[in-house]
Protein backbone atom coordinates (compact mmCIF):
# COMPACT_ATOMS: atom_id res chain seq x y z
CA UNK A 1 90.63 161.57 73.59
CA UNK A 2 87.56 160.95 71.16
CA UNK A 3 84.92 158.84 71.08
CA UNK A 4 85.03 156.39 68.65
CA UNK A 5 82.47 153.23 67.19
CA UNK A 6 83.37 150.63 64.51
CA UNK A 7 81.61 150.91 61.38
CA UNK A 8 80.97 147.16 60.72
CA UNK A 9 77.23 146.14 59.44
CA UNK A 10 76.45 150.06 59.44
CA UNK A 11 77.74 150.12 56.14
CA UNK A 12 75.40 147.16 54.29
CA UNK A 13 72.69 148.28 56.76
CA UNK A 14 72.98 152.29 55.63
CA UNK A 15 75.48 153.13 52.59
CA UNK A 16 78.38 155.08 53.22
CA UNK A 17 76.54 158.92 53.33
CA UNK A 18 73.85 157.59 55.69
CA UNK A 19 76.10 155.50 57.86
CA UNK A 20 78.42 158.13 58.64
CA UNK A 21 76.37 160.74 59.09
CA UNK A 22 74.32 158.99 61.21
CA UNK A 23 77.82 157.91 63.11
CA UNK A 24 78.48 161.91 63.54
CA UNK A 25 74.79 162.59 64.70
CA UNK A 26 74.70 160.09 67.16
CA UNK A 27 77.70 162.03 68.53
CA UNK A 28 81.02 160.09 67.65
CA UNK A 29 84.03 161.99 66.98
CA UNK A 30 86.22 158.99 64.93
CA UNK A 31 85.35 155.46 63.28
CA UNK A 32 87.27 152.12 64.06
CA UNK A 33 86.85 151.23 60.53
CA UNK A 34 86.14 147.63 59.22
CA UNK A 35 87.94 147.81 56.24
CA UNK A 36 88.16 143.66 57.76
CA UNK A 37 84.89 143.61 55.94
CA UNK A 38 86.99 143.48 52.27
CA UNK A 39 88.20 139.88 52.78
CA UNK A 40 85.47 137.73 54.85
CA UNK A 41 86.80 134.94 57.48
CA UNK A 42 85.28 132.34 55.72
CA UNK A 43 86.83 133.35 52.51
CA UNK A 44 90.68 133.10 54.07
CA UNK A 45 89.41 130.07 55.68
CA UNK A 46 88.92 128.64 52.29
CA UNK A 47 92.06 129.89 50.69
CA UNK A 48 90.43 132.55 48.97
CA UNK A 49 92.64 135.59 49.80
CA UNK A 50 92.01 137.60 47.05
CA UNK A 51 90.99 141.48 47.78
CA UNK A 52 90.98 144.90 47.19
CA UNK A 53 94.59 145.54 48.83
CA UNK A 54 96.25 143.40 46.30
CA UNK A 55 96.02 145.93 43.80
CA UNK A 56 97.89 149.64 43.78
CA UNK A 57 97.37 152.11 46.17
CA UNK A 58 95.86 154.36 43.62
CA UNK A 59 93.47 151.43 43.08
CA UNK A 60 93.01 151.37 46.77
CA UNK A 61 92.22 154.70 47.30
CA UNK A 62 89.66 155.17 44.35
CA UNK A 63 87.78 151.91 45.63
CA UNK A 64 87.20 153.35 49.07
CA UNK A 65 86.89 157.37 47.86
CA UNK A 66 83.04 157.28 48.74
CA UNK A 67 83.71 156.42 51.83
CA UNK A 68 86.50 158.86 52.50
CA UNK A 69 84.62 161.29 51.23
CA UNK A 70 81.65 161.07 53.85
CA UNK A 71 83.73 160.33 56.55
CA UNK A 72 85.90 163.48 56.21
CA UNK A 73 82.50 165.57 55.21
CA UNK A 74 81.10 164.80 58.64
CA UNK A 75 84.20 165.76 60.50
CA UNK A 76 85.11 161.96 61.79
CA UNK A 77 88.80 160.60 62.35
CA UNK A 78 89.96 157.54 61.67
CA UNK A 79 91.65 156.68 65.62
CA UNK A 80 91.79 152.85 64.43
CA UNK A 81 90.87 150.14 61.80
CA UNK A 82 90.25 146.53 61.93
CA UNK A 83 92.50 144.54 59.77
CA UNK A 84 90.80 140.82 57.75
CA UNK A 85 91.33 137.51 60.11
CA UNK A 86 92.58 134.89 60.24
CA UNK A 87 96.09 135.12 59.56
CA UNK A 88 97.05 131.44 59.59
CA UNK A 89 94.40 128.84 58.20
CA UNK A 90 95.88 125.41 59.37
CA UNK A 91 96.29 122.43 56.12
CA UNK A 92 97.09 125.80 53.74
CA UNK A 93 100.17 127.27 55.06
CA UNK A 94 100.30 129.80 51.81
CA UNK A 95 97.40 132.01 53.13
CA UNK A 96 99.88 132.91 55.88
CA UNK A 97 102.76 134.87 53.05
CA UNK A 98 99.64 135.83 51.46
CA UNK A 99 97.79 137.50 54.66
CA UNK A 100 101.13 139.31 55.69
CA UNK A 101 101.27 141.04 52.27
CA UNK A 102 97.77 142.33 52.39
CA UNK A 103 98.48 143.46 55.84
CA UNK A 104 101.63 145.07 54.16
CA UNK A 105 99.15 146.79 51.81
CA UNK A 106 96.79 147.44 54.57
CA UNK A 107 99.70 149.41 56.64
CA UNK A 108 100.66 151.83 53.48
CA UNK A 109 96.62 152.55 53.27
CA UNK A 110 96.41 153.03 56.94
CA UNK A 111 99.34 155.88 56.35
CA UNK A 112 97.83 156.98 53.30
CA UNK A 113 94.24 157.98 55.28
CA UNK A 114 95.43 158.92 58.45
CA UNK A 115 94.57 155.85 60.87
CA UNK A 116 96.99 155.51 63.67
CA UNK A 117 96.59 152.36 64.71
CA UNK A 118 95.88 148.71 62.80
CA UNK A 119 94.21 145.88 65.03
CA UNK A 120 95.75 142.61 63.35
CA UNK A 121 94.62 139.64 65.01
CA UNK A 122 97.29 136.69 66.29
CA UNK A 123 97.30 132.97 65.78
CA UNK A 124 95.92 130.75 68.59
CA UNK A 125 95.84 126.89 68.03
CA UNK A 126 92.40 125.76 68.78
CA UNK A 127 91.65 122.41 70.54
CA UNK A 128 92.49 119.53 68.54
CA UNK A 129 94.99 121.12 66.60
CA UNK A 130 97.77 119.57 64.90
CA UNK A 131 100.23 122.01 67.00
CA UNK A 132 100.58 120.34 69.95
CA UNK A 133 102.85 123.21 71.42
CA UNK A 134 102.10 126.86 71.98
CA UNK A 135 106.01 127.48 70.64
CA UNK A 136 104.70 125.87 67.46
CA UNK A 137 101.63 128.62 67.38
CA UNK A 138 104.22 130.96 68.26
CA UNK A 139 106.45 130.57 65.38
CA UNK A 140 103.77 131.66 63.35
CA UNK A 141 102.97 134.79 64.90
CA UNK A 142 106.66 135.68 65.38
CA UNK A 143 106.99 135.32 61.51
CA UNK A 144 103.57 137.34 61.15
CA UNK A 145 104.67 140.08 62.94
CA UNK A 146 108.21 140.39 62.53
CA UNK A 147 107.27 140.67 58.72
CA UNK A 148 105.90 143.83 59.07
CA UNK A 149 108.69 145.45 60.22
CA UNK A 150 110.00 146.85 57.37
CA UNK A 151 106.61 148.34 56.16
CA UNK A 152 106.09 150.00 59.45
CA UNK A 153 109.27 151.31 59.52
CA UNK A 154 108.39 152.75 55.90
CA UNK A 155 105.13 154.07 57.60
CA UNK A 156 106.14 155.97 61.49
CA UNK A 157 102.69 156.88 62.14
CA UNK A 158 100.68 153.62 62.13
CA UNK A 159 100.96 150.96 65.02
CA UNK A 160 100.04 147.62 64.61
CA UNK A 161 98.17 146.61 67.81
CA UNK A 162 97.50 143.06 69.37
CA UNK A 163 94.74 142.00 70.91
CA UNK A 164 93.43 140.06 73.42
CA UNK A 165 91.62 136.71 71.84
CA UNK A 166 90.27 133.31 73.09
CA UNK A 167 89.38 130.16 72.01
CA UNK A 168 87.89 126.94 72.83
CA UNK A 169 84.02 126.26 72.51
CA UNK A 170 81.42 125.33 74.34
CA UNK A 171 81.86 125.48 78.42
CA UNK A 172 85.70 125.30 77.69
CA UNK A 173 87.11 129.01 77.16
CA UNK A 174 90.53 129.24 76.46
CA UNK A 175 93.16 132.08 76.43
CA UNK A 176 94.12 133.13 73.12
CA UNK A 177 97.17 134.60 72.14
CA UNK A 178 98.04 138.15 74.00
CA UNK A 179 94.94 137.56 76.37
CA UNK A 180 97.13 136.93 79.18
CA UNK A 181 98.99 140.07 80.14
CA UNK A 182 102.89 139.49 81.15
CA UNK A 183 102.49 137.05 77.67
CA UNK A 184 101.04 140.42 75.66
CA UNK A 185 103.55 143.11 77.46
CA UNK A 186 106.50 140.28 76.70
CA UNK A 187 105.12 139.97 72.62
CA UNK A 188 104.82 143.74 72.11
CA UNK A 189 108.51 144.54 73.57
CA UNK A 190 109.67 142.01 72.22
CA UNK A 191 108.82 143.17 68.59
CA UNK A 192 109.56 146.32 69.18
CA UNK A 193 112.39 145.34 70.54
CA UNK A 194 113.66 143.66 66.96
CA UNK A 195 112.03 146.64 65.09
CA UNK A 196 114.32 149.02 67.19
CA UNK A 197 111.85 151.30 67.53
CA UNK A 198 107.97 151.38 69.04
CA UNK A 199 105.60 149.69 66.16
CA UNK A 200 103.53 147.70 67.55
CA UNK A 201 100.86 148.06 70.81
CA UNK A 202 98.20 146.62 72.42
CA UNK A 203 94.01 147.05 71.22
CA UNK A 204 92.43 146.11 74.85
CA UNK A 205 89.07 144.21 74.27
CA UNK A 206 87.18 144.75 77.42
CA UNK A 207 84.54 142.23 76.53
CA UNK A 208 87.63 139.57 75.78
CA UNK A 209 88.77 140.48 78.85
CA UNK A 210 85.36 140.10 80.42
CA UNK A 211 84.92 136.64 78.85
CA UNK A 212 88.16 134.99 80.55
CA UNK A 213 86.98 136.48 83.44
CA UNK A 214 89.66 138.44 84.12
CA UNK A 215 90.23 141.52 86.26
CA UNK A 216 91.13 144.43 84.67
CA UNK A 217 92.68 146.54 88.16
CA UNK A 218 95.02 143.79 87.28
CA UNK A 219 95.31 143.45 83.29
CA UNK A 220 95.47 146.76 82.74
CA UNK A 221 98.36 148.67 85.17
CA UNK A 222 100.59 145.17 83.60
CA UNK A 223 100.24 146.15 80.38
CA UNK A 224 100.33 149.97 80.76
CA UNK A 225 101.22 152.22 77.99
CA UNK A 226 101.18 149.44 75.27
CA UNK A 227 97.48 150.05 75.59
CA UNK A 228 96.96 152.30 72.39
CA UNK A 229 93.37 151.20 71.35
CA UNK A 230 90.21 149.92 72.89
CA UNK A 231 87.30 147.92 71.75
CA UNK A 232 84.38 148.41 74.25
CA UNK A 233 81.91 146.25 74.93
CA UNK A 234 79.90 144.30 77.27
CA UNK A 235 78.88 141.04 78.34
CA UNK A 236 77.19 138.38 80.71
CA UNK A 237 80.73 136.48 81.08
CA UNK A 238 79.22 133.41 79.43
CA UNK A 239 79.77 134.35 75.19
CA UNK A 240 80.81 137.15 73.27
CA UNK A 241 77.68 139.54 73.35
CA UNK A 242 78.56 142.98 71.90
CA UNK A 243 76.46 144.84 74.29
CA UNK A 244 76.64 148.35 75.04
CA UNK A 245 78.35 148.83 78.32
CA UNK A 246 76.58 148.58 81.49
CA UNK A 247 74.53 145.73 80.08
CA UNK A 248 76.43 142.96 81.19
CA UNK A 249 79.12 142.14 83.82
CA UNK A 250 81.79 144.35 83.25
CA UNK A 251 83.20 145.98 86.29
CA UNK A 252 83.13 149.45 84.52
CA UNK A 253 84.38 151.46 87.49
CA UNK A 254 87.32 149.18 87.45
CA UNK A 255 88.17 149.79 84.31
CA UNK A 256 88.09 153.56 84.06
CA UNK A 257 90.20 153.62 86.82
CA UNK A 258 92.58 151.24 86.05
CA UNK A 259 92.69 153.10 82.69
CA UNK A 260 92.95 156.45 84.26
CA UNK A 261 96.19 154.78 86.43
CA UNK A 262 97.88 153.99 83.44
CA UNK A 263 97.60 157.55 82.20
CA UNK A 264 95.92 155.85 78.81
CA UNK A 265 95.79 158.79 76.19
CA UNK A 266 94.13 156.73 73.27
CA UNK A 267 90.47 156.91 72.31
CA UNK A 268 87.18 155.38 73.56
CA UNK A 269 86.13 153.21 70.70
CA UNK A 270 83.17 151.31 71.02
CA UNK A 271 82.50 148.01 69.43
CA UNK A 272 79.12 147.56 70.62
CA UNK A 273 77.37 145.78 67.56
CA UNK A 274 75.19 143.60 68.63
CA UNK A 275 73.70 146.57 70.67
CA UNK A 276 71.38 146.96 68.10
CA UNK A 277 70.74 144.98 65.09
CA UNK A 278 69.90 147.12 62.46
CA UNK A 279 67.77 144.26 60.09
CA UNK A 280 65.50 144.46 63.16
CA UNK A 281 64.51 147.82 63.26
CA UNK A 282 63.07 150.48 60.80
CA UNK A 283 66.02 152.32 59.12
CA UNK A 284 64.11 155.78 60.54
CA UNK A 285 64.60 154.30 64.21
C-alpha cells in the first residue's frame, strides 16, 4: 500500500522536474496522474474533443516523456490516473463515440506506463434534462463501458474504475451515477460480468461520499473488493471542498475501519487540492 496524491494544478503551478520532486519530498510514494488535464471539461462540453490521445502511441509517449522521465527519476508509481470528463455532452451525441475512443487510447497508454487503474467518470442526467428516465442515462453508460471491453481485454493489467458522483445544484444534491452502493456493486459485476473476466472496479471518493451524506461503515463493506482506488479528501458536508482530511466532517475512524474490514489492498491516494492553492503562496513555501 503507497501513498499516493494527484498531480493536477502542481504541474502549471511547478513544471514537471519541480512538481514531482517536490511530490517525492513531501513524502509520496505514487501519483494519481491528471493526464484529465489534456482535454478540459469545457472543451468536450463544446464539442471540441480533439487531444493528444488521438494520435499514435509513439506520439503519445514522446508528448508526455518529460514527465515520465521525472516521475520515474524520483522513484514515484503511477497506482492510478484520472481519465478527461464528461463522457456524454447532451444536444451532441458524437462526443460520446468520440470520448470512448480516447478512453480506448487512454487504456493502451495506461498499459504502456504502468498505471493500474483508470478513473473514467459515468453519465448522470442533471435536473432538467431531456432524459426523463435514469434507464435512458443508463443506456449511455452501458454503451460507454461495455465499449471498452475489447481494449481492456487487449490490456490485463489496467482496470477501469467507477466512481461515486453527484449532481444537482444549489441546496438540492443529488446521487450521481455509482454513488449509491448496491447500484455501483450491481454496474461493476455486471460489466465484468459481459467482459468475462474482472475489468472494471470501483475509485471510492470519500469526499463524494461525504457530500451525500452517506455512511461509509455502510458504503464501504457493500461494495467490498470492487474498491481498487481512492480519492481522499475532506469536507464540511455542504460543497465539494478538497480539504486535507481531518478538516471537515468526515468520520475518518469510520472509514479506516470499514476499509480495513474489507481487507482493501489498494493505495491511499489523496486528492486534496484545494488544501493549498499554490497561486497563493510563494513557490519556496
Amino acid at each position: 500500500m503507497k501513498t499516493s496524491v494527484q498531480t493536477g494544478g502542481l504541474i502549471d503551478e511547478l513544471g514537471a522536474e519541480r512538481c514531482y520532486r517536490a511530490i517525492a519530498e513531501a513524502g509520496f510514494e505514487a501519483i494519481d496522474w491528471n493526464i484529465d488535464h489534456a482535454l478540459r471539461p469545457v472543451s468536450i462540453r463544446e464539442g471540441k474533443c480533439e487531444c493528444i490521445f488521438d494520435k499514435d502511441m509513439s506520439e503519445i509517449l514522446a508528448f508526455y516523456e518529460e514527465e515520465l522521465f521525472h516521475i520515474r527519476k524520483n522513484g514515484l508509481e503511477i497506482t492510478q490516473a484520472h481519465a478527461p470528463f464528461p463522457a456524454y455532452v447532451e444536444g451532441k451525441p458524437f462526443v460520446l463515440d468520440k470520448m470512448i475512443e480516447v478512453y480506448k487510447s487512454i487504456i493502451r497508454f495506461c498499459h504502456e506506463v504502468g498505471c493500474k487503474n483508470l478513473v473514467i467518470h459515468g453519465y448522470t442526467a442533471p435536473r432538467g434534462s431531456d432524459f426523463d428516465f435514469a434507464d435512458e442515462a443508463m443506456e449511455i453508460n452501458d454503451k460507454l463501458y461495455t465499449s471498452l471491453i475489447p481494449t481492456l481485454l487487449e490490456c490485463e493489467d489496467v482496470t477501469v474504475c467507477l466512481e461515486n458522483l453527484f449532481g444537482g445544484g444549489g441546496s438540492i444534491i443529488l446521487a450521481g451515477i455509482g454513488s449509491e452502493p448496491c447500484e455501483a456493486a450491481a454496474l461493476v459485476d455486471k460489466y465484468n460480468a459481459i467482459a468475462g473476466k474482472e475489468c472494471f472496479g470501483y475509485c471510492l471518493d470519500i469526499g463524494h461520499m461525504n457530500r451525500l451524506r452517506q455512511d461509509p461503515r455502510r458504503v464501504i463493506p457493500i461494495l467490498g473488493d470492487r474498491i481498487k482506488a481512492l480519492h481522499i479528501h475532506d469536507n464540511a458536508g455542504e460543497i465539494d471542498q478538497h480539504k486535507a482530511p481531518y478538516t471537515g466532517t468526515v468520520d475518518w475512524q469510520a472509514v479506516c475501519l470499514s476499509l480495513k474490514k474489507i481487507g482493501y489492498k489498494g493505495d491511499l491516494s489523496f486528492e486534496t487540492f484545494n488544501q493549498v492553492r499554490l497561486g497563493e503562496y510563494a513557490k519556496e513555501l
